[in-house]
Protein backbone atom coordinates (compact mmCIF):
# COMPACT_ATOMS: atom_id res chain seq x y z
CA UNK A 1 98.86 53.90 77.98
CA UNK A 2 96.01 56.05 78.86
CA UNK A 3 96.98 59.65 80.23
CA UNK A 4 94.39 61.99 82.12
CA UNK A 5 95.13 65.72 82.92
CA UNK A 6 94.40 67.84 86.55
CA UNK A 7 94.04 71.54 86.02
CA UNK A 8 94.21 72.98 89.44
CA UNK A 9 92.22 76.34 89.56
CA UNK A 10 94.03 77.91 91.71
CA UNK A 11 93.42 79.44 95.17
CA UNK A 12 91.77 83.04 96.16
CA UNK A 13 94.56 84.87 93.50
CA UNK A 14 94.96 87.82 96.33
CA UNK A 15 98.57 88.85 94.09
CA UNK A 16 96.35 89.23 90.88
CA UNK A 17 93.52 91.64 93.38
CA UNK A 18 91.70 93.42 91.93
CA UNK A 19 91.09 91.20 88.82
CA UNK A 20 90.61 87.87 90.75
CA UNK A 21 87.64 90.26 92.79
CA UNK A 22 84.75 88.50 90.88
CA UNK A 23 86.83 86.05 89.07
CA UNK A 24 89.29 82.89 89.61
CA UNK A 25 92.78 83.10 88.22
CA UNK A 26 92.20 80.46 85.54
CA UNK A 27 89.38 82.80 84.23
CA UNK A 28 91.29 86.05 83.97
CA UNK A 29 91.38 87.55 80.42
CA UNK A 30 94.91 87.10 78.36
CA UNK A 31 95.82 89.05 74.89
CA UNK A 32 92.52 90.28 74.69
CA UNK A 33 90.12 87.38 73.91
CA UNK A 34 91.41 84.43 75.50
CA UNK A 35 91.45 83.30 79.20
CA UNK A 36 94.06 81.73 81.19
CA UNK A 37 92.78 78.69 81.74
CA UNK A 38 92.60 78.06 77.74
CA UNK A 39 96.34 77.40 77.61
CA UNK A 40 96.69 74.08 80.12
CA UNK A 41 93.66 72.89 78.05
CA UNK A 42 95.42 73.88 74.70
CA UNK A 43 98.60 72.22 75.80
CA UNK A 44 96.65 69.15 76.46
CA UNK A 45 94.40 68.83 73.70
CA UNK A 46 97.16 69.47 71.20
CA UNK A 47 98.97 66.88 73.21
CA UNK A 48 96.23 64.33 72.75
CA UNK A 49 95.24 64.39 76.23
CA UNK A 50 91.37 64.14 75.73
CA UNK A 51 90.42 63.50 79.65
CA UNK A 52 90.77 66.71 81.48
CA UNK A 53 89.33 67.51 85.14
CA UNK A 54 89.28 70.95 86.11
CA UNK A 55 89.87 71.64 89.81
CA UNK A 56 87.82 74.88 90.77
CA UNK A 57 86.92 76.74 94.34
CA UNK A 58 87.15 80.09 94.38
CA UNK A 59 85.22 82.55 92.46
CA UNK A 60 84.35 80.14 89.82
CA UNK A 61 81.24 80.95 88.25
CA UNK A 62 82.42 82.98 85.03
CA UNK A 63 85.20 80.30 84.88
CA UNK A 64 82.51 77.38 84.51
CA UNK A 65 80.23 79.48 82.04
CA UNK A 66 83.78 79.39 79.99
CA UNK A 67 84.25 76.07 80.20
CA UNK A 68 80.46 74.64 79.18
CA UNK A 69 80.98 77.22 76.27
CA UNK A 70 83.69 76.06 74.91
CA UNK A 71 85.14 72.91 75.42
CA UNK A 72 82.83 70.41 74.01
CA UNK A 73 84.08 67.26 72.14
CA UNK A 74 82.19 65.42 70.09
CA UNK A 75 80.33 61.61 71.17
CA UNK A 76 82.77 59.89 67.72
CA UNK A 77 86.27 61.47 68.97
CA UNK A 78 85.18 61.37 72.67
CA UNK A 79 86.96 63.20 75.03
CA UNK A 80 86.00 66.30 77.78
CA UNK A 81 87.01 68.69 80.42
CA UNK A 82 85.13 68.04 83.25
CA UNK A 83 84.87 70.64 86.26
CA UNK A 84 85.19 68.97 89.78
CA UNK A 85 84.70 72.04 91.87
CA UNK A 86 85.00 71.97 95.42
CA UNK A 87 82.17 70.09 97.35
CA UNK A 88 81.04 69.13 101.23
CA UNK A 89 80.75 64.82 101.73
CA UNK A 90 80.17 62.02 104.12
CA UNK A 91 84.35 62.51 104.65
CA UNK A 92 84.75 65.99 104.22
CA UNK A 93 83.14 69.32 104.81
CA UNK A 94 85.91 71.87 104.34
CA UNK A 95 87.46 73.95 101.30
CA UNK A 96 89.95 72.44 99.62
CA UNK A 97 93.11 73.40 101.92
CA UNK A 98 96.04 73.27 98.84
CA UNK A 99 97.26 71.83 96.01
CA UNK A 100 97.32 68.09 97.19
CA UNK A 101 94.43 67.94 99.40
CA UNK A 102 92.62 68.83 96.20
CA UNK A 103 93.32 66.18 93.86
CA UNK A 104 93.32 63.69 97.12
CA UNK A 105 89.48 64.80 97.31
CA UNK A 106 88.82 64.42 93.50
CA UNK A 107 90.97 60.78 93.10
CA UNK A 108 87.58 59.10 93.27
CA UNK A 109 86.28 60.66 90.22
CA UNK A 110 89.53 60.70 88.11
CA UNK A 111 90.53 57.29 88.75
CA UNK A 112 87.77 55.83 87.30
CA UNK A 113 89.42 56.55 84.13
CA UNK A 114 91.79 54.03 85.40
CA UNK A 115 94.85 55.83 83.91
CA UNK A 116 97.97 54.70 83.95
CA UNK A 117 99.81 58.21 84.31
CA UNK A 118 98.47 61.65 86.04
CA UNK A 119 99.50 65.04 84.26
CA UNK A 120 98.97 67.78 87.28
CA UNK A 121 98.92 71.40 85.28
CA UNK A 122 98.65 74.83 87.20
CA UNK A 123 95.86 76.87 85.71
CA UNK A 124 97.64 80.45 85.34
CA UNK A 125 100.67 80.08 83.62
CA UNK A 126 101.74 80.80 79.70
CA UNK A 127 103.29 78.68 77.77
CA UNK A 128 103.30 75.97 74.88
CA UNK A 129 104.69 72.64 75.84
CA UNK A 130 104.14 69.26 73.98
CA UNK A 131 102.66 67.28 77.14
CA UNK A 132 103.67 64.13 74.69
CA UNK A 133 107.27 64.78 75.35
CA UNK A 134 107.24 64.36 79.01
CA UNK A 135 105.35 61.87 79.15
CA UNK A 136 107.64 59.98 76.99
CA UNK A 137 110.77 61.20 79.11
CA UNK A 138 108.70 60.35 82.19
CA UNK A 139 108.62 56.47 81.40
CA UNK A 140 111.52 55.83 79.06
CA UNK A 141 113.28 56.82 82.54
CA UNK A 142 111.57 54.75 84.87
CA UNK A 143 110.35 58.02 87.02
CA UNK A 144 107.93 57.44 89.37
CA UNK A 145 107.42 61.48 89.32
CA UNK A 146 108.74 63.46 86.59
CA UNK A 147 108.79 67.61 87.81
CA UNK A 148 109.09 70.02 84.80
CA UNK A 149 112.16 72.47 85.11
CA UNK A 150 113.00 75.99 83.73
CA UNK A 151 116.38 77.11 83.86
CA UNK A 152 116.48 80.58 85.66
CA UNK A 153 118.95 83.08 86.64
CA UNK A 154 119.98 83.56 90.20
CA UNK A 155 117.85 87.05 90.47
CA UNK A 156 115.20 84.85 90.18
CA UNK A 157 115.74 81.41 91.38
CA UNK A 158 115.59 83.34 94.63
CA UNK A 159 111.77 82.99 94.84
CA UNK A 160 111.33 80.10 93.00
CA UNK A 161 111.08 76.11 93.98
CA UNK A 162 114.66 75.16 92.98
CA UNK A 163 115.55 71.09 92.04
CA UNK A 164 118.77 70.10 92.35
CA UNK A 165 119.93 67.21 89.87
CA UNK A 166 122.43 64.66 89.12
CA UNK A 167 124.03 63.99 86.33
CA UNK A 168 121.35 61.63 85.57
CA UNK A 169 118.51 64.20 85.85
CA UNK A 170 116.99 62.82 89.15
CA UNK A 171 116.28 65.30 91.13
CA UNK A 172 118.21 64.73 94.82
CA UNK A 173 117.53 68.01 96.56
CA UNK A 174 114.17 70.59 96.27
CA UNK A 175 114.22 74.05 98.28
CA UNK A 176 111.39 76.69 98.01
CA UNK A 177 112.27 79.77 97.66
CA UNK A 178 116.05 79.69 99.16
CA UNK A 179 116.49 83.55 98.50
CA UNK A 180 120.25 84.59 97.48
CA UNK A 181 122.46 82.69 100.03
CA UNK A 182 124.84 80.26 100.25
CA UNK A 183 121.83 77.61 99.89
CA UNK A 184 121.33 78.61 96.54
CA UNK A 185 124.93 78.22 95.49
CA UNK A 186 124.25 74.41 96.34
CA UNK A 187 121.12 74.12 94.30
CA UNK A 188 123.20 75.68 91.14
CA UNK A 189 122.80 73.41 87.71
CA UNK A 190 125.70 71.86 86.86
CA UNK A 191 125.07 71.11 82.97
CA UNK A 192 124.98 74.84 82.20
CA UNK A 193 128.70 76.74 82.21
CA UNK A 194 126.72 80.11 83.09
CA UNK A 195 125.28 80.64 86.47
CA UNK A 196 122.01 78.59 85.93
CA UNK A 197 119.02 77.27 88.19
CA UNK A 198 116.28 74.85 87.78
CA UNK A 199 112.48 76.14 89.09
CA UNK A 200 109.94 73.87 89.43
CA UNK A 201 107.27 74.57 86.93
CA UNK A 202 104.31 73.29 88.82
CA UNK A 203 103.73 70.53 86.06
CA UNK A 204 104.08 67.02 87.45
CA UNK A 205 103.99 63.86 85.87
CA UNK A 206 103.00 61.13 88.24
CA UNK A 207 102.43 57.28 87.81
CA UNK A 208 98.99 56.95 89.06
CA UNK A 209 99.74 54.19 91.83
CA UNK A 210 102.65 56.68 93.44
CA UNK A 211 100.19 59.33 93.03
CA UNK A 212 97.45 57.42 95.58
CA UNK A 213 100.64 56.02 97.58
CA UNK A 214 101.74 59.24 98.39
CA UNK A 215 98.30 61.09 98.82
CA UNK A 216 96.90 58.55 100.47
CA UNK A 217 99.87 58.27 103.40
CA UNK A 218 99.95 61.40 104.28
CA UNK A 219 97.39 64.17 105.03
CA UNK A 220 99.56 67.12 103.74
CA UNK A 221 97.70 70.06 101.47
CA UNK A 222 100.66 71.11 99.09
CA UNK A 223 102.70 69.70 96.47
CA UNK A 224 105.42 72.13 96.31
CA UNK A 225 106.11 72.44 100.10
CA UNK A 226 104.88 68.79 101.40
CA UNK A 227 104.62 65.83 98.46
CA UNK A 228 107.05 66.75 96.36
CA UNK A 229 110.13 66.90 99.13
CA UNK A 230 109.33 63.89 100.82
CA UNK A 231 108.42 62.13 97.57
CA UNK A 232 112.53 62.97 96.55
CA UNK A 233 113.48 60.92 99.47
CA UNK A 234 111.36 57.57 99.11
CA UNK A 235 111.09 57.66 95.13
CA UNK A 236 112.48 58.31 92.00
CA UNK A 237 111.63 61.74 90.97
CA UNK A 238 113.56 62.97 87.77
CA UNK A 239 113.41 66.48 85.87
CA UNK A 240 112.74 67.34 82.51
CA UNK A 241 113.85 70.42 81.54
CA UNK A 242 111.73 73.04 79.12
CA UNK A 243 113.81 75.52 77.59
CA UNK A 244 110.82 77.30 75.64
CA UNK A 245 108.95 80.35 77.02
CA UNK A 246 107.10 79.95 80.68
CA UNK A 247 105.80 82.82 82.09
CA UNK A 248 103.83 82.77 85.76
CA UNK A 249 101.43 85.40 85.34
CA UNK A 250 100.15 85.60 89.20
CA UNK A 251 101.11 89.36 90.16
CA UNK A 252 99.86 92.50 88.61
CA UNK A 253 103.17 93.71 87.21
CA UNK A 254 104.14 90.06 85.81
CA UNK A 255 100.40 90.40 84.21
CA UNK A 256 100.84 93.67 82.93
CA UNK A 257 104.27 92.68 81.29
CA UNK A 258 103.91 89.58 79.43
CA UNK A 259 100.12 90.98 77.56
CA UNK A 260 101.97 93.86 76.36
CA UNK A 261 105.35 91.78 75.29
CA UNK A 262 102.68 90.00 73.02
CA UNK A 263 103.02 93.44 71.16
CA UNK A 264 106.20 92.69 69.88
CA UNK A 265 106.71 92.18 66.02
CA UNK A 266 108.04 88.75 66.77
CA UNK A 267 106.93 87.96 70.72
CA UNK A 268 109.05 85.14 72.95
CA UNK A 269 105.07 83.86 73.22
CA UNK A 270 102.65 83.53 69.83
CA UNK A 271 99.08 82.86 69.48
CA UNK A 272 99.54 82.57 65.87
CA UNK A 273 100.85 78.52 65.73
CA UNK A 274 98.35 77.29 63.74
CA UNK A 275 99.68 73.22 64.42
CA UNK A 276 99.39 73.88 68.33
CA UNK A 277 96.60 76.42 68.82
CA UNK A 278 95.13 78.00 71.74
CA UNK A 279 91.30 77.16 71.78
CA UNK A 280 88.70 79.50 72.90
CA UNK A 281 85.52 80.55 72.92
CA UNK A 282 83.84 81.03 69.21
CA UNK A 283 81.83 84.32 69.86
CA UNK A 284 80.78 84.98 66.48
CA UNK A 285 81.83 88.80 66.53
CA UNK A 286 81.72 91.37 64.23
CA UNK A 287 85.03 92.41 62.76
CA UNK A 288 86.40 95.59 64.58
CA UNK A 289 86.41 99.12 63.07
CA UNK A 290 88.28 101.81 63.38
CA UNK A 291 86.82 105.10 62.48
CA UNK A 292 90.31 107.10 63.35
CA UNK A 293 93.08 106.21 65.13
CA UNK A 294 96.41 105.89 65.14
CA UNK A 295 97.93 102.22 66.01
CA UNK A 296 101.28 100.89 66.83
CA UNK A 297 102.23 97.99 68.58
CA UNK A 298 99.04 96.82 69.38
CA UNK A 299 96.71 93.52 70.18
CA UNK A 300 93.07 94.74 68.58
CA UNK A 301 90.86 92.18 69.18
CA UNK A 302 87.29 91.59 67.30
CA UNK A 303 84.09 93.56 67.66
CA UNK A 304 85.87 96.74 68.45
CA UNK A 305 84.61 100.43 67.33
CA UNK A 306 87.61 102.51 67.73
CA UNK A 307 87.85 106.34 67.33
CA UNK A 308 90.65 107.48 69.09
CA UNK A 309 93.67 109.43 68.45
CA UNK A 310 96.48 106.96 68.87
CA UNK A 311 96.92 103.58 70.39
CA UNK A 312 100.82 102.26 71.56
CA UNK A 313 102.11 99.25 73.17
CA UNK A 314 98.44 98.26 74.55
CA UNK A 315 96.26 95.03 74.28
CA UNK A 316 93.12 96.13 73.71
CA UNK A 317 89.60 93.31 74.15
CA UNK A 318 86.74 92.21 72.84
CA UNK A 319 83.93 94.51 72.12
CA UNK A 320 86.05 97.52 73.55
CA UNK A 321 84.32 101.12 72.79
CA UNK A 322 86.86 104.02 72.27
CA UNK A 323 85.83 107.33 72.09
CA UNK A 324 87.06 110.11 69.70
CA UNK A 325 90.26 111.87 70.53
CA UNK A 326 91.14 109.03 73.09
CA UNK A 327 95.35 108.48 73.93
CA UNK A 328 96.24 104.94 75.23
CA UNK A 329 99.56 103.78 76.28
CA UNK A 330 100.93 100.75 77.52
CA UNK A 331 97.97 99.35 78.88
CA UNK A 332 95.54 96.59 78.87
CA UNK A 333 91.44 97.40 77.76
CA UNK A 334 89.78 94.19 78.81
CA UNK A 335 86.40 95.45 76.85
CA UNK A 336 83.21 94.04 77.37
CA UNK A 337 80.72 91.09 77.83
CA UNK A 338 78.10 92.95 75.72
CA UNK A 339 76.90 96.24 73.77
CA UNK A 340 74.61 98.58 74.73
CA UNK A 341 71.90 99.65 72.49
CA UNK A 342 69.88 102.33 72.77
CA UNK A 343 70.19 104.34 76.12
CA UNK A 344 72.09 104.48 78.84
CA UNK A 345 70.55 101.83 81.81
CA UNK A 346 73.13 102.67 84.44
CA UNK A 347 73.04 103.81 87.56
CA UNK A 348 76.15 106.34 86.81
CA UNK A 349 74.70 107.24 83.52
CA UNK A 350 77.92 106.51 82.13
CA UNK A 351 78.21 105.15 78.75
CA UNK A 352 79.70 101.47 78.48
CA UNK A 353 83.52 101.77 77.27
CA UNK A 354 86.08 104.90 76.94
CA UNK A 355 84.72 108.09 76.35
CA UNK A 356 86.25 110.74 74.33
CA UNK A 357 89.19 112.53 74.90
CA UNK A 358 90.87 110.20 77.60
CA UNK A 359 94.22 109.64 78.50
CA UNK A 360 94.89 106.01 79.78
CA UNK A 361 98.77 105.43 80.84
CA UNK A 362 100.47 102.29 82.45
CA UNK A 363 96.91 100.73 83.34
CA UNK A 364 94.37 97.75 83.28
CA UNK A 365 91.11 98.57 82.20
CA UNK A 366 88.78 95.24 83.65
CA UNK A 367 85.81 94.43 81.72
CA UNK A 368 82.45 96.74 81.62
CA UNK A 369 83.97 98.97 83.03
CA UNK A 370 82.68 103.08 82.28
CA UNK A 371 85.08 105.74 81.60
CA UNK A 372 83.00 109.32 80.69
CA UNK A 373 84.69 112.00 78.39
CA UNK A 374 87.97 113.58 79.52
CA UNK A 375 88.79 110.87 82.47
CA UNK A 376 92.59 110.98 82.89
CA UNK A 377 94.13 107.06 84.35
CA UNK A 378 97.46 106.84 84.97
CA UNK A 379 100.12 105.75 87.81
CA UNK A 380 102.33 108.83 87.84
CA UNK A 381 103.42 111.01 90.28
CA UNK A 382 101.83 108.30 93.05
CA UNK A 383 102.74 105.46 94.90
CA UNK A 384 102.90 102.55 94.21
CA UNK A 385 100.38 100.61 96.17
CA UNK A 386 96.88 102.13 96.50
CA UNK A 387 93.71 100.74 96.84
CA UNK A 388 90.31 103.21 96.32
CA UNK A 389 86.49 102.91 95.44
CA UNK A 390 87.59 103.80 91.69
CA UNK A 391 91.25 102.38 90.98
CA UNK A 392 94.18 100.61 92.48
CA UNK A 393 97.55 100.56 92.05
CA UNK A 394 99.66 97.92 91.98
CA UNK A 395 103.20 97.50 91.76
CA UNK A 396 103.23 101.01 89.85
CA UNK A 397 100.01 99.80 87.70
CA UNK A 398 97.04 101.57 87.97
CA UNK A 399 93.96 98.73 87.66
CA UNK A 400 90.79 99.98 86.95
CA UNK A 401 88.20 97.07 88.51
CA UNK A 402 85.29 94.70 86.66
CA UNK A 403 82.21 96.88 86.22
CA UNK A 404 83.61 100.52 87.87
CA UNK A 405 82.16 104.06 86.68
CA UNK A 406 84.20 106.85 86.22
CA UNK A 407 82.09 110.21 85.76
CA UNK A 408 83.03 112.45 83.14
CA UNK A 409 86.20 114.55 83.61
CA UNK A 410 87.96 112.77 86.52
CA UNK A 411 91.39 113.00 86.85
CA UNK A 412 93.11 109.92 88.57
């Protein structure tokens, strides 16, 4: 049975703003060296799914530099992850208009795999799932479309795609987003004795000749608000439920709280299983060294020169320059894409990284960016939506953008 995988790249990310500025979602940074899109790759590698397309539109340079960097397979195991970005034809001149009309518009390249069954991933999500297992659950039931559930409380099945199953686990009822009323009370699991719900993951498991069938008769852009409910009414679409760790990172607060829960002494996510790991790029990076510091509770990834005073509950990225005396809390430093030798070649005349004596609070520091000596960042005492030259703030995070200059002694 021969199994290909569709990474869908997301749309314009406006809820992750201001880090999806100059980048697609797939491509932002995660625990300090990695990028999203590694983990739907991961997931499918380690699941022996060696044909994977990427789906890409917006902003997708940096995200196809990643790609040609790291995920090459060798011509004796075979194997790749091809890019089909977005493209004018004879039948087609627009962007890519949702979820569905994508992979309608990419079918011709993807079925000449000829595979027997489609695995459709979202490209912004954490988590480790064994791909192998649905599958398996996807045929030994006769699906014709097998939707990945994740139990959820009723605070948030509220905003969620919600499946509602029978006792079989075929799914007989889908509602986006149903908010707390008496809809939601309907959609309720019945398997679990506490108050339980089950959201749609976004991973789909479709036999390739419903997959045509159903793109092919209609001309409807989305999966979660068009396919998928009319496909629960014509075929057999059953659940599989995932009871690991799932996290949608696609707001700035969500971000923000599952990097710095990867601080934990024993995290509900880890990058350190060795028999399922989560590929990246091999930079070849000096190991990082700290001249003075204090550290606790902290993500330090390599080629780091740290000086600071202390360090807590913060994720801090590759090549990241922290000056002497520096305080950062519960934050995210995204580092660099490269040193600077020698003098300063900016326009600001700032140096690259975190000067000395800084205080970063409750923030996002994007990559390049310059912070002089003495810069103050954090959220307090201001509200919490904000959007300047220098910073914004987002749902009580304060995000310091890709490539910005702070001068020397600025207090934000």
């Amino acid at each position: 049975m021969k199994v290909v995988g569709l990474i869908l790249g997301g749309g314009a990310g406006k809820r992750l703003q201001p880090l999806t500025r100059d980048r697609s979602k797939p491509a932002v940074p995660i625990a300090g060296k990695y990028r999203l899109v590694d983990l739907p790759i991961s997931n499918c590698i380690n699941s022996g799914i060696r044909h994977v397309f990427l789906l890409t539109q917006f902003n997708s340079v940096s995200l196809h530099q990643h790609i040609g960097a790291t995920f090459r397979f060798d011509q004796f195991n075979g194997g790749y992850v091809r890019i089909l970005a977005a493209e004018q034809t004879p039948d087609s001149e627009g962007w890519f208009q949702g979820t569905a009309d994508a992979v309608r518009r990419s079918m011709r390249y993807f079925l000449g795999e000829n595979p027997d069954i489609v695995v459709i991933l979202s490209g912004d999500q954490l988590y480790r799932m064994d791909l192998n297992a649905v599958v398996a659950a996807h045929v030994a039931s006769g699906a014709d479309l097998t939707i990945s559930t994740k139990p959820v409380t009723r605070n948030e099945a509220g905003a969620l795609g919600i499946m509602q199953v029978d006792q079989q686990g075929r799914i007989i009822r889908f509602a986006e987003k149903p908010g707390n009323t008496a809809l939601l009370d309907e959609l309720r699991a019945p398997l679990y004795q506490d108050e339980r719900y089950l959201a749609s993951m976004g991973i789909y498991v479709f036999n390739t000749p419903v997959l045509k069938q159903l793109l092919c008769e209609s001309n409807d852009s989305d999966f979660g608000k068009h396919i998928i409910p009319g496909a629960i009414g014509s075929h057999k679409v059953c659940s599989h439920i995932f009871e690991g760790y799932w996290e949608d990172v696609g707001t700035i607060r969500s971000f923000w709280e599952a990097n710095l829960a990867l601080t934990d002494p024993l995290p509900s996510f880890s990058f350190y299983d060795m028999n399922k790991p989560i590929f990246t790029n091999m930079r070849y990076l000096p190991p990082s060294k700290i001249n003075m510091c204090d550290l606790s509770r902290c993500l330090l990834t390599e080629g780091c020169i740290v000086s600071g005073k202390s360090i807590r509950h913060s994720v801090i990225g590759l090549r990241a320059l922290i000056g002497e005396g520096t305080v950062i809390e519960d934050s995210i430093v995204m580092g660099a894409d490269f040193y600077e030798h020698g003098k300063v070649g900016h326009p600001s005349g700032v140096p690259l990284g975190i000067g000395r004596n800084c205080i970063i609070k409750k923030a996002i520091v994007d990559k390049n960016a310059r912070i002089g000596d003495g810069v103050v960042i954090s959220p307090e005492g201001k509200p919490s939506d904000v959007v300047t030259d220098l910073y914004w703030i987002c749902d009580g995070i304060m995000v310091i953008p890709k490539n910005t200059a702070i001068p020397a002694g600025t207090v934000l």
